[in-house]
PDB file of N, CA and C in Angstrom:
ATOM      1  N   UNK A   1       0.845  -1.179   0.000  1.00  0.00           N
ATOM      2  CA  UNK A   1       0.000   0.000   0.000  1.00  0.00           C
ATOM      3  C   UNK A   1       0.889   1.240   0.000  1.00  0.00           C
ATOM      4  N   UNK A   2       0.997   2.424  -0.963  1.00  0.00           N
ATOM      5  CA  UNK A   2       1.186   3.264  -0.961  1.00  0.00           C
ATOM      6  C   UNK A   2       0.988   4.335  -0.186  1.00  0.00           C
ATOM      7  N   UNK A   3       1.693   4.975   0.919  1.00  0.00           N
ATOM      8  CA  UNK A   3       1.413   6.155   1.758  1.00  0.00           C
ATOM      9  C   UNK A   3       1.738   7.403   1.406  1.00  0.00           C
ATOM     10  N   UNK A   4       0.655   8.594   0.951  1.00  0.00           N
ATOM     11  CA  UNK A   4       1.060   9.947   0.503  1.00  0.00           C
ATOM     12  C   UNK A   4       0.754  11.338   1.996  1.00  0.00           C
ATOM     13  N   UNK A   5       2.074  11.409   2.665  1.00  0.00           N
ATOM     14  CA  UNK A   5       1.674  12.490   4.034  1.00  0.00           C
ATOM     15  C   UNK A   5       2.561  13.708   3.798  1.00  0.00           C
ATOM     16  N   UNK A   6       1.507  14.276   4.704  1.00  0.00           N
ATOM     17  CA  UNK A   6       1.893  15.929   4.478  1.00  0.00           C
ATOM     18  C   UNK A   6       2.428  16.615   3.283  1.00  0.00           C
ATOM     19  N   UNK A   7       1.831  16.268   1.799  1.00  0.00           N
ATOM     20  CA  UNK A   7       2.435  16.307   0.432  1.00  0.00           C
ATOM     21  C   UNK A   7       0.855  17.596  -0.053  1.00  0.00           C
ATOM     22  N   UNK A   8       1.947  18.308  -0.749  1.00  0.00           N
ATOM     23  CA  UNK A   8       0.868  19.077  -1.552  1.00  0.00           C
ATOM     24  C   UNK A   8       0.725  19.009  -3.520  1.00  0.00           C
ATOM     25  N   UNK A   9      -0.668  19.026  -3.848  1.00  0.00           N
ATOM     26  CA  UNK A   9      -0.748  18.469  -5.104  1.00  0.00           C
ATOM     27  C   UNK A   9      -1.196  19.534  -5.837  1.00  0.00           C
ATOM     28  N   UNK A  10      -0.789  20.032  -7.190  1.00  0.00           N
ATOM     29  CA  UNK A  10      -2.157  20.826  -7.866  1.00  0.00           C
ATOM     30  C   UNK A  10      -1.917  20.349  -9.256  1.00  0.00           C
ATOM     31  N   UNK A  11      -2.642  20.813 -10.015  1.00  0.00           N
ATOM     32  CA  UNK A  11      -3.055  20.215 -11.597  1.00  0.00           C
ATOM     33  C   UNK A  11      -3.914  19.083 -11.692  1.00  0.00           C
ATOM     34  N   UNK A  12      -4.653  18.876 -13.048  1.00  0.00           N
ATOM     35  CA  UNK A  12      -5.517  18.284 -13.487  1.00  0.00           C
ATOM     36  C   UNK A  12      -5.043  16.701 -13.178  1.00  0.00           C
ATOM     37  N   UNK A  13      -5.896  16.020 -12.792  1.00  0.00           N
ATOM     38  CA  UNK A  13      -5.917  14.379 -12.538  1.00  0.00           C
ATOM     39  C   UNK A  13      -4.263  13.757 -11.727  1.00  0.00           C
ATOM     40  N   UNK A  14      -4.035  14.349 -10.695  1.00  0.00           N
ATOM     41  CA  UNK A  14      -2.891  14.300 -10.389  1.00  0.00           C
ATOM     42  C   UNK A  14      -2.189  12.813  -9.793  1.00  0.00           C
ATOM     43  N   UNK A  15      -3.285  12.534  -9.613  1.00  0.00           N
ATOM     44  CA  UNK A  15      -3.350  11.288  -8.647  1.00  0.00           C
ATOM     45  C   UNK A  15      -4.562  10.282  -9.703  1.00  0.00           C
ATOM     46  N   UNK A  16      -4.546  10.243 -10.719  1.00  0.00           N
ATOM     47  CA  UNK A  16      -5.305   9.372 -11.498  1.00  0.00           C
ATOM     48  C   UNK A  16      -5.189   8.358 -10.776  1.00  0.00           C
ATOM     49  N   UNK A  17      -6.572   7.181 -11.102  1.00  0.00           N
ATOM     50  CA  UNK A  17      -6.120   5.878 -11.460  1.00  0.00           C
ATOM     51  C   UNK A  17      -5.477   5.606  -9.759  1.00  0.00           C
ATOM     52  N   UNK A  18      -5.494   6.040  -9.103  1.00  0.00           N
ATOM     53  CA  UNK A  18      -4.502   5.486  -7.509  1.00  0.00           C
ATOM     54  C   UNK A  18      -5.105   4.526  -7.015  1.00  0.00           C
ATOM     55  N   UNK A  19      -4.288   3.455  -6.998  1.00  0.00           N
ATOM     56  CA  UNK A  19      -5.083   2.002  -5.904  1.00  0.00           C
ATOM     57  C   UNK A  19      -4.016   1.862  -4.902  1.00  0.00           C
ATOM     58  N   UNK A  20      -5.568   1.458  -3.913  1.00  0.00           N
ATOM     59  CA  UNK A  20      -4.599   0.887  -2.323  1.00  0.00           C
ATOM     60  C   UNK A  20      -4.122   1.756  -2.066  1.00  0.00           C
ATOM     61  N   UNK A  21      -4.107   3.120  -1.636  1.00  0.00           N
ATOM     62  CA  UNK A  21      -3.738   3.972  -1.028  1.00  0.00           C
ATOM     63  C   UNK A  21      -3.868   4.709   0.492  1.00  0.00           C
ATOM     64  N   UNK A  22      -2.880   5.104   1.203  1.00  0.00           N
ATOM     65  CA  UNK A  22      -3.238   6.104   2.602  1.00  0.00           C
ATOM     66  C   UNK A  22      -2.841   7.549   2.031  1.00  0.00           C
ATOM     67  N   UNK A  23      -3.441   8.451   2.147  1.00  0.00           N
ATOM     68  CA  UNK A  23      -3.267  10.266   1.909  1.00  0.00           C
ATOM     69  C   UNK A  23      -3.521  10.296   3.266  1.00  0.00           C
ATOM     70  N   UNK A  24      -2.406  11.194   3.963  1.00  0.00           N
ATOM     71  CA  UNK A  24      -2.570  11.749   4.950  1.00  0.00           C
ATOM     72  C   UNK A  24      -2.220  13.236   5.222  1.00  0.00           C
ATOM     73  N   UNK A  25      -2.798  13.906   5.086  1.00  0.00           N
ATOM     74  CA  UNK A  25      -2.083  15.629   5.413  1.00  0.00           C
ATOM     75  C   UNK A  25      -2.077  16.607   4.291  1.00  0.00           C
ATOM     76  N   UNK A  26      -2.761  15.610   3.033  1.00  0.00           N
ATOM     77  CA  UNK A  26      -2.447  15.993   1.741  1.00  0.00           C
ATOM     78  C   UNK A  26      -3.142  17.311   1.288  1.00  0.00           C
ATOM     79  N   UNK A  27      -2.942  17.984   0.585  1.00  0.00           N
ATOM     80  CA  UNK A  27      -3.908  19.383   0.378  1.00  0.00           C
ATOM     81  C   UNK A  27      -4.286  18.862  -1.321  1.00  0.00           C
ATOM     82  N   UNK A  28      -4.774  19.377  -1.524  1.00  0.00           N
ATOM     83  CA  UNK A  28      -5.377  19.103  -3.425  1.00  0.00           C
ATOM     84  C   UNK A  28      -5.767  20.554  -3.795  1.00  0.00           C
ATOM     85  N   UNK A  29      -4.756  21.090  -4.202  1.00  0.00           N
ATOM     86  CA  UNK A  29      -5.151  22.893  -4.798  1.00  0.00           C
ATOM     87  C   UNK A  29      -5.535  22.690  -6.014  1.00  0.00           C
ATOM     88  N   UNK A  30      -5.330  24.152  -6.617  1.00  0.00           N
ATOM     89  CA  UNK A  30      -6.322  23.589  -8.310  1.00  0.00           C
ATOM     90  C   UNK A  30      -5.955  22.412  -9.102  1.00  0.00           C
ATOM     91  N   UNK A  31      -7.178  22.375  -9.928  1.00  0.00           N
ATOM     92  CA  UNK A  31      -6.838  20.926 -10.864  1.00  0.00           C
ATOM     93  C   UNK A  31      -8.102  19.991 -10.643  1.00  0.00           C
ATOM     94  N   UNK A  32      -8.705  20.032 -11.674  1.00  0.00           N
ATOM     95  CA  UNK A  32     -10.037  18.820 -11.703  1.00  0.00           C
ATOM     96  C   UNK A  32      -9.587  17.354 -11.427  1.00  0.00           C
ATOM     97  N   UNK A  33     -10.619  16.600 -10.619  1.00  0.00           N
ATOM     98  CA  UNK A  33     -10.359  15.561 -10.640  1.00  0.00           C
ATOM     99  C   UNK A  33      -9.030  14.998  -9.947  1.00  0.00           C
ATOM    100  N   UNK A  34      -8.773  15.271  -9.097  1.00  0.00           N
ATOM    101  CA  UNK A  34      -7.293  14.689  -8.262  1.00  0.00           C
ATOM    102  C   UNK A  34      -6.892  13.437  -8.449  1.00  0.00           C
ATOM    103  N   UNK A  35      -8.371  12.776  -7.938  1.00  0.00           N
ATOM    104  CA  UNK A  35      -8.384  11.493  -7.611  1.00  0.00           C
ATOM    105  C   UNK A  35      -9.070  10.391  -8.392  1.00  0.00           C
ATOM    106  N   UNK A  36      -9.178  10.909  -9.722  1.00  0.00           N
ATOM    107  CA  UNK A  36     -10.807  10.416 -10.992  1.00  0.00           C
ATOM    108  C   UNK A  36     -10.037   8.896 -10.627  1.00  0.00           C
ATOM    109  N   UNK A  37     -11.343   8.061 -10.607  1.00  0.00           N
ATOM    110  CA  UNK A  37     -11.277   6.324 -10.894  1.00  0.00           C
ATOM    111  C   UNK A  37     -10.315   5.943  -9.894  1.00  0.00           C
ATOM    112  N   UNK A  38     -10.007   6.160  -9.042  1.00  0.00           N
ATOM    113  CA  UNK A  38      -9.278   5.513  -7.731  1.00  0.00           C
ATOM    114  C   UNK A  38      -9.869   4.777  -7.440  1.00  0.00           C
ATOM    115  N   UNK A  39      -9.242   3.892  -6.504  1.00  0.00           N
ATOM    116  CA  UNK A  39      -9.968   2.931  -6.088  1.00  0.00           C
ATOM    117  C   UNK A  39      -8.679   2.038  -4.505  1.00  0.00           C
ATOM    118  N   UNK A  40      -9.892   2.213  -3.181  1.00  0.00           N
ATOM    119  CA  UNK A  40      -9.294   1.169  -2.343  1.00  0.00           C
ATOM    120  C   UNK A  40      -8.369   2.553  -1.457  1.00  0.00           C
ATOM    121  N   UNK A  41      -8.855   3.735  -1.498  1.00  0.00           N
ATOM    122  CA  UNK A  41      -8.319   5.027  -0.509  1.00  0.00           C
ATOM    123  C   UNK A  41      -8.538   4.988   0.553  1.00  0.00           C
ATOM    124  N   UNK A  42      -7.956   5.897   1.587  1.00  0.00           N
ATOM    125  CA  UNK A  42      -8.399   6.240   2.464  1.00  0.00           C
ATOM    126  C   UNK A  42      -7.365   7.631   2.915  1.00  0.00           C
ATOM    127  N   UNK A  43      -8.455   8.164   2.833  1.00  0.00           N
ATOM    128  CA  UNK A  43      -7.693   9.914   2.915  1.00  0.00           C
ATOM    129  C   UNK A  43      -8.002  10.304   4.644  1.00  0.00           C
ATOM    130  N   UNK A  44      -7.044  10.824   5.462  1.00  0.00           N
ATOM    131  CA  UNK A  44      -7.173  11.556   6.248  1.00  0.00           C
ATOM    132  C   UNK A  44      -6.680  12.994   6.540  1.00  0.00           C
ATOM    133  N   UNK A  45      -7.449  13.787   7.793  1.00  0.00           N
ATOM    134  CA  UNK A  45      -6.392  15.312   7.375  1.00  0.00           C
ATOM    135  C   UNK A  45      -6.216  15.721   6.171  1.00  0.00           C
ATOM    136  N   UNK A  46      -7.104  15.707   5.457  1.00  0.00           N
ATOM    137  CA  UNK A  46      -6.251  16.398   4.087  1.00  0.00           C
ATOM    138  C   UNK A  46      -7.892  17.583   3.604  1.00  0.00           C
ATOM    139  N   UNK A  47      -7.135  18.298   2.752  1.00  0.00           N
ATOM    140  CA  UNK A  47      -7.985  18.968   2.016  1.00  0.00           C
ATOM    141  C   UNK A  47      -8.070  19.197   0.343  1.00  0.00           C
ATOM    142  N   UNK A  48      -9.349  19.460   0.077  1.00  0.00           N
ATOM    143  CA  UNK A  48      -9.661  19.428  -1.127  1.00  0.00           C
ATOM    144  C   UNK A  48     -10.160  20.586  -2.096  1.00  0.00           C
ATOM    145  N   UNK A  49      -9.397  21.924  -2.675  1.00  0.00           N
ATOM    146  CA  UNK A  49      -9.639  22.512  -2.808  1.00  0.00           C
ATOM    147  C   UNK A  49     -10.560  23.085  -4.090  1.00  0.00           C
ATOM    148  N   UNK A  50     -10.420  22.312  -5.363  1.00  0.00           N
ATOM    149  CA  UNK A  50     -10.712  22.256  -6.393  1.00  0.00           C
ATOM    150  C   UNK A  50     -12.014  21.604  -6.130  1.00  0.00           C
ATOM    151  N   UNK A  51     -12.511  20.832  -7.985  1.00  0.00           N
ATOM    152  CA  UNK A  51     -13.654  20.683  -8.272  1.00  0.00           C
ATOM    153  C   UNK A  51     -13.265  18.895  -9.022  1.00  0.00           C
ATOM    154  N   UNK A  52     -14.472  18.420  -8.573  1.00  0.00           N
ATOM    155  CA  UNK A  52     -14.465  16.657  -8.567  1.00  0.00           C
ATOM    156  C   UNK A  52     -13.346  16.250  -7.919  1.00  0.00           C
ATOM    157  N   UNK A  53     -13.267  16.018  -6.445  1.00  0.00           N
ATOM    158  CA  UNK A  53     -12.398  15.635  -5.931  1.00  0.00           C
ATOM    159  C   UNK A  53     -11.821  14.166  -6.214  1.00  0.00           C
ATOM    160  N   UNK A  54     -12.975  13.418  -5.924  1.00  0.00           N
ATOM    161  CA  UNK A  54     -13.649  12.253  -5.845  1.00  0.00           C
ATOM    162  C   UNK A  54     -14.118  11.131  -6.742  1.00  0.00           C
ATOM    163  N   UNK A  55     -14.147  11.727  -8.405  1.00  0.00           N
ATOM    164  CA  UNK A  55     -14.821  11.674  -9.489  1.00  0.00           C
ATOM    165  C   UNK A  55     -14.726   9.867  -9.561  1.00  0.00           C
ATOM    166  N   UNK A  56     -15.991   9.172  -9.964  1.00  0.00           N
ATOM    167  CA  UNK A  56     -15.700   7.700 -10.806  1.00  0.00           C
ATOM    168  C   UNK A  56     -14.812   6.824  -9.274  1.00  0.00           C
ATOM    169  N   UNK A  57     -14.828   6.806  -7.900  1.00  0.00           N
ATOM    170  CA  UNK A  57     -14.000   6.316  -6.871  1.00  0.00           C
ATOM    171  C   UNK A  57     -14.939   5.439  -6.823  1.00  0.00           C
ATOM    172  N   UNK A  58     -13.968   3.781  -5.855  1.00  0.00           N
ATOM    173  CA  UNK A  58     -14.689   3.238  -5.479  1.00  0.00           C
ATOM    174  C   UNK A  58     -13.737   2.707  -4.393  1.00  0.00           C
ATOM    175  N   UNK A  59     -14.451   2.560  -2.982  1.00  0.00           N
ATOM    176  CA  UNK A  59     -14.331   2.245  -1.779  1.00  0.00           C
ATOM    177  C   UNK A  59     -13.178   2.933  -1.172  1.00  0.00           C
ATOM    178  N   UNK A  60     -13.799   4.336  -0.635  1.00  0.00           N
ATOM    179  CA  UNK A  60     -13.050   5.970  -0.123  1.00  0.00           C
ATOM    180  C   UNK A  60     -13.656   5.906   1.491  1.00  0.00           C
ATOM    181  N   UNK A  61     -12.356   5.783   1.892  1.00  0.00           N
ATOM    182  CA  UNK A  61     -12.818   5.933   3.758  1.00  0.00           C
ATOM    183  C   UNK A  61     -12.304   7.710   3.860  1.00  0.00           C
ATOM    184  N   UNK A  62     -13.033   8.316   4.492  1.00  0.00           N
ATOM    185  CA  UNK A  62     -12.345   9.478   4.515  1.00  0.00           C
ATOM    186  C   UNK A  62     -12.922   9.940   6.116  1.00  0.00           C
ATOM    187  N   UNK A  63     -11.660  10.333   6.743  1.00  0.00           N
ATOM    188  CA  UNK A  63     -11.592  11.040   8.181  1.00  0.00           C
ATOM    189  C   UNK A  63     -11.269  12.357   8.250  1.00  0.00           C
ATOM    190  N   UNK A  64     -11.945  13.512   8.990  1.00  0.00           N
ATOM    191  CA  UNK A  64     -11.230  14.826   8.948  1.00  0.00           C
ATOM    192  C   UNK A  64     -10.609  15.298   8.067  1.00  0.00           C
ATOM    193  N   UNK A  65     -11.593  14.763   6.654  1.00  0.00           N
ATOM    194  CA  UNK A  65     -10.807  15.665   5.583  1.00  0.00           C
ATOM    195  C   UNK A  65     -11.898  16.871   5.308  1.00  0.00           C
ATOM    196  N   UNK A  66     -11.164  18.322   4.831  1.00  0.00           N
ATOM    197  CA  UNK A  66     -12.046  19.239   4.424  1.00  0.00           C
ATOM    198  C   UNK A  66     -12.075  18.851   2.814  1.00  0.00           C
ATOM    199  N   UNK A  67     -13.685  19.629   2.842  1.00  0.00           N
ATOM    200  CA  UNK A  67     -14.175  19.988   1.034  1.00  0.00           C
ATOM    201  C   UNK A  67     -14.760  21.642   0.584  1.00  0.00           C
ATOM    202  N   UNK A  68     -13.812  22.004   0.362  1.00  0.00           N
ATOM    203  CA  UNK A  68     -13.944  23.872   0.359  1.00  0.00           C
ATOM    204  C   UNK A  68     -15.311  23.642  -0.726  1.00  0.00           C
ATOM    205  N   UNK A  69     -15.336  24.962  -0.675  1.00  0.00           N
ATOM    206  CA  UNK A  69     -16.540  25.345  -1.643  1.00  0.00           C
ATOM    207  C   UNK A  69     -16.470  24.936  -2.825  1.00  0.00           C
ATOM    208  N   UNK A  70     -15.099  25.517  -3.613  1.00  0.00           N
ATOM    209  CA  UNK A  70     -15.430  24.776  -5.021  1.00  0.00           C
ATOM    210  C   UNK A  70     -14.642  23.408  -5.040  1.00  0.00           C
ATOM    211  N   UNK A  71     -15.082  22.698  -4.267  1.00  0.00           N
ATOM    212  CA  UNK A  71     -14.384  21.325  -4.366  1.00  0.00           C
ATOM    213  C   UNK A  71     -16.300  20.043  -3.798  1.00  0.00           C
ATOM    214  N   UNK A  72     -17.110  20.908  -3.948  1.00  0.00           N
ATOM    215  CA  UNK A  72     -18.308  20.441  -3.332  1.00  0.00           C
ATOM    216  C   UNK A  72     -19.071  19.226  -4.526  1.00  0.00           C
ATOM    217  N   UNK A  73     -18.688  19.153  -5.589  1.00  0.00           N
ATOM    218  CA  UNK A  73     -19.067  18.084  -6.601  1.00  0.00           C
ATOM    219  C   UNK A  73     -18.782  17.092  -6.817  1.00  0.00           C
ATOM    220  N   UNK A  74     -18.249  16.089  -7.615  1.00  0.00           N
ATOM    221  CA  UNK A  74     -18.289  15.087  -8.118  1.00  0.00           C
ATOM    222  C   UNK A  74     -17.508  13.930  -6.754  1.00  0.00           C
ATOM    223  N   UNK A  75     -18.465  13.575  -5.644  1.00  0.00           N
ATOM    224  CA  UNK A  75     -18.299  12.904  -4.526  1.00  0.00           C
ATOM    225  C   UNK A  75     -19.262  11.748  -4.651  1.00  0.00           C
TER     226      UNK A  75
END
């Protein structure tokens, strides 16, 4: 399993496609889609600043993560 902490991300689909993953601390500044078609996450502490954070995911545990305003869609 891949662990991503205290790391900051921006641009379009940055994190495509990610399986089996821990994000911990992570921020997601601009850029659609961070996380499109992931699968098997679990994000904590982190934030999401952009738009479709989440897009096409399947099985997302998420703890104390924020979702700013324009990051409120594709969940």
């Amino acid at each position: 399993m891949t662990e991503y902490k205290n790391k900051y991300f921006a641009g379009e689909r940055i994190l495509y496609g990610l399986n089996d993953a821990i994000l911990d601390g992570v921020t997601f500044d601009n850029g659609e889609s961070p996380l499109k078609e992931a699968k098997n996450i679990t994000l904590k502490n982190s934030i999401f600043k952009w738009k479709y954070p989440l897009w096409y995911d399947e099985n997302v545990k998420i703890e104390n993560t924020t979702f700013e305003t324009m990051s409120r869609s594709g969940i």
